[in-house]
Protein backbone atom coordinates (compact mmCIF):
# COMPACT_ATOMS: atom_id res chain seq x y z
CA UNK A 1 0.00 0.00 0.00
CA UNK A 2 1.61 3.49 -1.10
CA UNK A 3 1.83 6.17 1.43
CA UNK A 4 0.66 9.50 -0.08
CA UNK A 5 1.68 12.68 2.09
CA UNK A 6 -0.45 15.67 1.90
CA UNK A 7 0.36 19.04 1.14
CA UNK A 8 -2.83 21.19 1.16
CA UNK A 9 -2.35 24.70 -0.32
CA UNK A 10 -4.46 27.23 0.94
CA UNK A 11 -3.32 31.25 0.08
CA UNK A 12 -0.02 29.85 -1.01
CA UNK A 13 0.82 28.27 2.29
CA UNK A 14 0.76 24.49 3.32
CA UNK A 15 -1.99 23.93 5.83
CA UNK A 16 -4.77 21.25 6.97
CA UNK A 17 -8.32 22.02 7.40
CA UNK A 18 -11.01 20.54 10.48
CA UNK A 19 -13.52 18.58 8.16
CA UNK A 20 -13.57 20.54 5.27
CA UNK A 21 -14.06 24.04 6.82
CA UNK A 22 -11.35 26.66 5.38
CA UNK A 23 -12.05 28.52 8.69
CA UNK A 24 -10.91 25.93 10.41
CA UNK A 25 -7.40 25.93 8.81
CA UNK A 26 -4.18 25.20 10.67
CA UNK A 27 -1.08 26.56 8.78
CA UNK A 28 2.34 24.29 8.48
CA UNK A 29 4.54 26.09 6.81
CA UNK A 30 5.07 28.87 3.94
CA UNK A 31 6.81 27.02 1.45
CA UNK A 32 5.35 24.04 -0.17
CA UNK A 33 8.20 23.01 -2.21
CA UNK A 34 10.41 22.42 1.21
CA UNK A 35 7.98 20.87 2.67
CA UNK A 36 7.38 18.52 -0.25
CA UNK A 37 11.16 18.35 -0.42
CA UNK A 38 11.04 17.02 3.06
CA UNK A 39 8.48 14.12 2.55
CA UNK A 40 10.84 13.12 -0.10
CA UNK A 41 13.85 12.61 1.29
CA UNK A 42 12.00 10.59 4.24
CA UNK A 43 11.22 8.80 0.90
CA UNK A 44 7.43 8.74 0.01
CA UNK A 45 7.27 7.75 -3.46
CA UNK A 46 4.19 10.43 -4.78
CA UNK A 47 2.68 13.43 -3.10
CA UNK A 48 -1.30 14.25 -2.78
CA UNK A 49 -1.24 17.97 -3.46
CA UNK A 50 -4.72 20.10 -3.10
CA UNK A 51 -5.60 23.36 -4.18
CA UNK A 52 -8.06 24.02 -1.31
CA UNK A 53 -9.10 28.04 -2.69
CA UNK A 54 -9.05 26.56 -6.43
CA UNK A 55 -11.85 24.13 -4.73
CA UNK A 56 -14.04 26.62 -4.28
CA UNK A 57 -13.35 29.03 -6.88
CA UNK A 58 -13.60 26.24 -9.56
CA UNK A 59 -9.86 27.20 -10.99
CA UNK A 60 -6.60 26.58 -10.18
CA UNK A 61 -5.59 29.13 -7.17
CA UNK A 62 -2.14 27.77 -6.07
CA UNK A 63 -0.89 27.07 -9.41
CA UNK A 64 2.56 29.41 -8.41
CA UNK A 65 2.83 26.65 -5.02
CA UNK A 66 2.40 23.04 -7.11
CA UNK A 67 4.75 24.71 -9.98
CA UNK A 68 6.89 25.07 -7.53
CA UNK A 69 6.91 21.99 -5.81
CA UNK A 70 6.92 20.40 -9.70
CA UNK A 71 10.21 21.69 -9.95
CA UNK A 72 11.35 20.87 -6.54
CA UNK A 73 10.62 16.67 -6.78
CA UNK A 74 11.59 14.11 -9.02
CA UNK A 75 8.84 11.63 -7.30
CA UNK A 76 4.75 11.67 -9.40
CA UNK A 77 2.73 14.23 -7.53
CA UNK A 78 -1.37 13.83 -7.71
CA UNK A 79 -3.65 17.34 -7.82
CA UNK A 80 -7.21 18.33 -6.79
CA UNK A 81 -8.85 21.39 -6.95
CA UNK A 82 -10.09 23.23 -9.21
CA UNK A 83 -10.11 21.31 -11.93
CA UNK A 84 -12.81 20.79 -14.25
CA UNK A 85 -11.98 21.27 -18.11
CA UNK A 86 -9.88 20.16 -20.13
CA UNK A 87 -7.79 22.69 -20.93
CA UNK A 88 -6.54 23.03 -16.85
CA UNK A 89 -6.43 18.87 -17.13
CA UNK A 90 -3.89 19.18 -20.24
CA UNK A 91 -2.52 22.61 -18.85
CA UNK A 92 -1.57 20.43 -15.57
CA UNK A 93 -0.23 17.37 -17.13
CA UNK A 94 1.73 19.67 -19.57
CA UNK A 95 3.83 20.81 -16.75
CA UNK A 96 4.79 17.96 -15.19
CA UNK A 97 1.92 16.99 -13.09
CA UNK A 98 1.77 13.32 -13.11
CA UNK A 99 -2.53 12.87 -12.09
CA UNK A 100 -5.20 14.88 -11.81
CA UNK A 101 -7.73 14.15 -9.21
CA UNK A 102 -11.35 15.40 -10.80
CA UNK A 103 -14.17 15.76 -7.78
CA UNK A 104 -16.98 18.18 -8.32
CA UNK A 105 -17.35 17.05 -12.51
CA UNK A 106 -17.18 13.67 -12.06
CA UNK A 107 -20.90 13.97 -10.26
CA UNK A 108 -21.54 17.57 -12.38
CA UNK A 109 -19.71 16.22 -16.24
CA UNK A 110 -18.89 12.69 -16.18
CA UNK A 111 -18.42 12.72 -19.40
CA UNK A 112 -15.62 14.88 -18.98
CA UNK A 113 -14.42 12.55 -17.00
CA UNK A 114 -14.02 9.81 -19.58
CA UNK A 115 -12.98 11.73 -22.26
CA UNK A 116 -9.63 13.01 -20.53
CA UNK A 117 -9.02 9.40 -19.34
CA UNK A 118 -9.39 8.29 -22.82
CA UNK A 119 -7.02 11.23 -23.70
CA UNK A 120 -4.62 10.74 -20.74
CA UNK A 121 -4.82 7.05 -19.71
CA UNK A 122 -3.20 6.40 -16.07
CA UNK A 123 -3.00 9.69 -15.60
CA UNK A 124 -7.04 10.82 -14.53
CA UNK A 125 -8.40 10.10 -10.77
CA UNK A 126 -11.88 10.54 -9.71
CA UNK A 127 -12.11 12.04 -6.21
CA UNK A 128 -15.22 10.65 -3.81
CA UNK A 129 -15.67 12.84 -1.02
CA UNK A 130 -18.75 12.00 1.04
CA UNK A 131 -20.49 12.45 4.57
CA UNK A 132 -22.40 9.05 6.02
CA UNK A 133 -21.98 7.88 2.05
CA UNK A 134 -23.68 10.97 0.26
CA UNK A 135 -21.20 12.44 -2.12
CA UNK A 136 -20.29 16.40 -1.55
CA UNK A 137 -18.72 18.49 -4.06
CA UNK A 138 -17.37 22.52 -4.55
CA UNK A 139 -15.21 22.41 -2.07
CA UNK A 140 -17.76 19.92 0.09
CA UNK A 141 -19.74 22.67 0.45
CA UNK A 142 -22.76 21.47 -1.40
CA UNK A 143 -24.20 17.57 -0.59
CA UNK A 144 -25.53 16.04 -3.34
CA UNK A 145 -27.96 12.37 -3.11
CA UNK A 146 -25.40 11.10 -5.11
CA UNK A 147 -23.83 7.65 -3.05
CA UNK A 148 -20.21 7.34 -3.23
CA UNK A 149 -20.66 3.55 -4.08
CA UNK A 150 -22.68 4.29 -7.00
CA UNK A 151 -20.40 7.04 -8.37
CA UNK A 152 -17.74 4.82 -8.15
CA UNK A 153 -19.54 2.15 -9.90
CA UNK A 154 -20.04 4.78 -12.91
CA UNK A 155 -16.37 4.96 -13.59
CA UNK A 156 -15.74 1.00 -13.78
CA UNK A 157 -15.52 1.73 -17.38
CA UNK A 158 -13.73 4.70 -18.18
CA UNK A 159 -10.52 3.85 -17.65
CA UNK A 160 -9.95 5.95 -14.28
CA UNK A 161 -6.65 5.66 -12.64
CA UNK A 162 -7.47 5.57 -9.16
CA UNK A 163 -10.54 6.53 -6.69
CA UNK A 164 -9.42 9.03 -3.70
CA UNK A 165 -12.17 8.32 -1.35
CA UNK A 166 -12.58 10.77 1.15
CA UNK A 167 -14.73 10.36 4.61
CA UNK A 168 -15.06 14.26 5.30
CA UNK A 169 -16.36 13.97 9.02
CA UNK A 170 -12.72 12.23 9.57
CA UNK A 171 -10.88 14.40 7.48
CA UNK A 172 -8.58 16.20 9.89
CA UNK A 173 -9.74 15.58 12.67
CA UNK A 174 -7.38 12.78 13.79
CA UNK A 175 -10.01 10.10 15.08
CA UNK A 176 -9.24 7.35 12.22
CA UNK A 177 -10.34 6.56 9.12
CA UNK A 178 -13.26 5.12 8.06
CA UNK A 179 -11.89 1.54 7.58
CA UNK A 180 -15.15 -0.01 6.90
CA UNK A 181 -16.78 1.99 4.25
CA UNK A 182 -13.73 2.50 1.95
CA UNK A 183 -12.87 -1.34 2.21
CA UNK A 184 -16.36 -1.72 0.97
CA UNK A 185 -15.74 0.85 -1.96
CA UNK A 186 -12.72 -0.96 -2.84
CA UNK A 187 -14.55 -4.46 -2.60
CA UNK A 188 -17.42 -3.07 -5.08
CA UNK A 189 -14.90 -1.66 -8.07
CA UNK A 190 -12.20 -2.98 -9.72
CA UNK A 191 -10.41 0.46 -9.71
CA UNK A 192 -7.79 1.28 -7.34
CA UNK A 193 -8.94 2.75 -4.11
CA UNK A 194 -7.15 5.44 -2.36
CA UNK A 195 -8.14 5.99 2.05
CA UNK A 196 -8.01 9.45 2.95
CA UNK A 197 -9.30 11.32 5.93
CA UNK A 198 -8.75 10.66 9.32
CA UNK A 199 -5.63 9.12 9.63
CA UNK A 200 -3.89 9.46 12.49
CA UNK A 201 -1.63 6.86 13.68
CA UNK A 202 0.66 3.74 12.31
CA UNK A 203 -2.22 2.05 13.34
CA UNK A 204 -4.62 3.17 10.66
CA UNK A 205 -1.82 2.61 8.17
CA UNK A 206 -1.83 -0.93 8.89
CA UNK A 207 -5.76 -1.22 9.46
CA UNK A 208 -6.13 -0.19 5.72
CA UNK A 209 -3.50 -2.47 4.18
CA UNK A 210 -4.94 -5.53 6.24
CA UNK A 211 -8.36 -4.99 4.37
CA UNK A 212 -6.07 -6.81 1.27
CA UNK A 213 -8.52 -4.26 -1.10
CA UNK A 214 -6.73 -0.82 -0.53
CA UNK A 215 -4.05 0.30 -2.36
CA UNK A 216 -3.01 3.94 -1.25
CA UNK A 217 -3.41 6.08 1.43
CA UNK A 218 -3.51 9.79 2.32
CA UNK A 219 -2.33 11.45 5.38
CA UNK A 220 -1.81 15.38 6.03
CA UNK A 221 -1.80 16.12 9.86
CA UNK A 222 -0.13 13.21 11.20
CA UNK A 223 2.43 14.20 9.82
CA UNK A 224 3.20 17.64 10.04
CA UNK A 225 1.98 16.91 13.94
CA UNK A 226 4.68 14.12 14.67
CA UNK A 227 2.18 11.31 15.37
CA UNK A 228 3.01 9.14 11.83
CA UNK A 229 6.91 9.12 11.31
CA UNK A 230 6.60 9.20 7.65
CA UNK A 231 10.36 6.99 7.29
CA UNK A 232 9.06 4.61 9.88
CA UNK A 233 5.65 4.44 8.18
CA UNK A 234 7.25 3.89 4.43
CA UNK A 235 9.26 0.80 6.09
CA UNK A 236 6.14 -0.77 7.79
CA UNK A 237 4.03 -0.88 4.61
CA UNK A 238 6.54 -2.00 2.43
CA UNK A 239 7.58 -4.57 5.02
């Protein structure tokens, strides 16, 4: 199971956010590319980046930050936020960006969807963020009926890289993930399936990889708090 550090951008700097709420943001650090630096000489092999303010404003925000941190790594970095046309999905990919993470049009333009993983195959994620199931989009500001399962299912087809399932009450707040429900995700697709949210201990880590059905995970806080010794946690998992 691959360990995926997060660097959330929010106004340029790297911070982590309480469920989802951009008041609710505790800053890390001023400069991504160190920081991204730093995971990768503990020797993560990709980085989870997320343009938090390009979340809500539907466009890339931070694109200074992740062009920075593009230049600063040699290891594949993923991106959310933000992005939801093609010409920001070829415009990221064009400079180096190894995935794009699409969220809000995979439930508003699936078909957008499938046509840049038909034009960029391995390199197009679908994000699933949801609360008890119901998937959330914008910036998880607006719910939708839409059930993450279900989404998912959608996508068996298109060729998606990866799913980046996302359990926003956990998200942040250090209490666990939601071991259960993305398990169950992964057991109902043949796509990839990548935990994040609420991971806050080795513990977790090794939760997930015993389901057998998950094959990534995402952690911000734990990290940048001390509780997950990103070296240590690279050696477990691969162990």
């Amino acid at each position: 199971m691959i360990l995926y550090p997060a660097i959330d951008l929010k106004d340029g700097q790297c911070v982590r956010l309480l469920r989802g709420e951009m008041e609710a943001a505790t800053v890390f650090g001023d400069d991504p590319a160190a920081q991204a630096a730093s995971f990768v000489a503990a020797g993560c092999e990709w980085l989870h980046l997320v343009d938090l303010n390009g979340a809500f404003a539907g466009k890339p925000v931070n694109a200074a930050a992740v062009e920075a941190i593009l230049a600063r790594v040699t290891v594949p970095c993923q991106l959310g936020g933000g992005i939801r046309d093609m010409a920001t999905i070829e415009g990221w990919l064009g400079r180096g960006l190894n995935r794009v993470i699409l969220g809000t049009v995979a439930v508003e333009n699936p078909g957008l969807v499938r046509e840049a993983a038909r034009a960029f195959p391995g390199h197009v994620a679908v994000g699933i963020d949801a609360r008890k199931g119901r998937v959330a989009t914008r910036g998880w500001a607006e719910e939708t009926e839409v059930m993450a399962t279900d989404l998912a299912k959608s996508f068996e087809d298109a060729g998606v890289a990866a799913l980046i399932y996302t359990d926003i009450d956990r998200d942040g707040a250090m209490q666990g993930p939601n071991v259960e429900a993305t398990a169950a995700l992964a057991r109902a697709v043949s796509i990839p399936v990548i935990a994040s949210g609420g991971v806050s201990a080795m513990a977790d880590l090794l939760a997930l990889r015993d389901t057998g059905v998950i094959a990534g995970a995402i952690s911000g806080r734990a990290l940048y708090d001390g509780a997950i010794d990103l070296r240590e946690a690279i050696a477990a998992l691969g162990a």
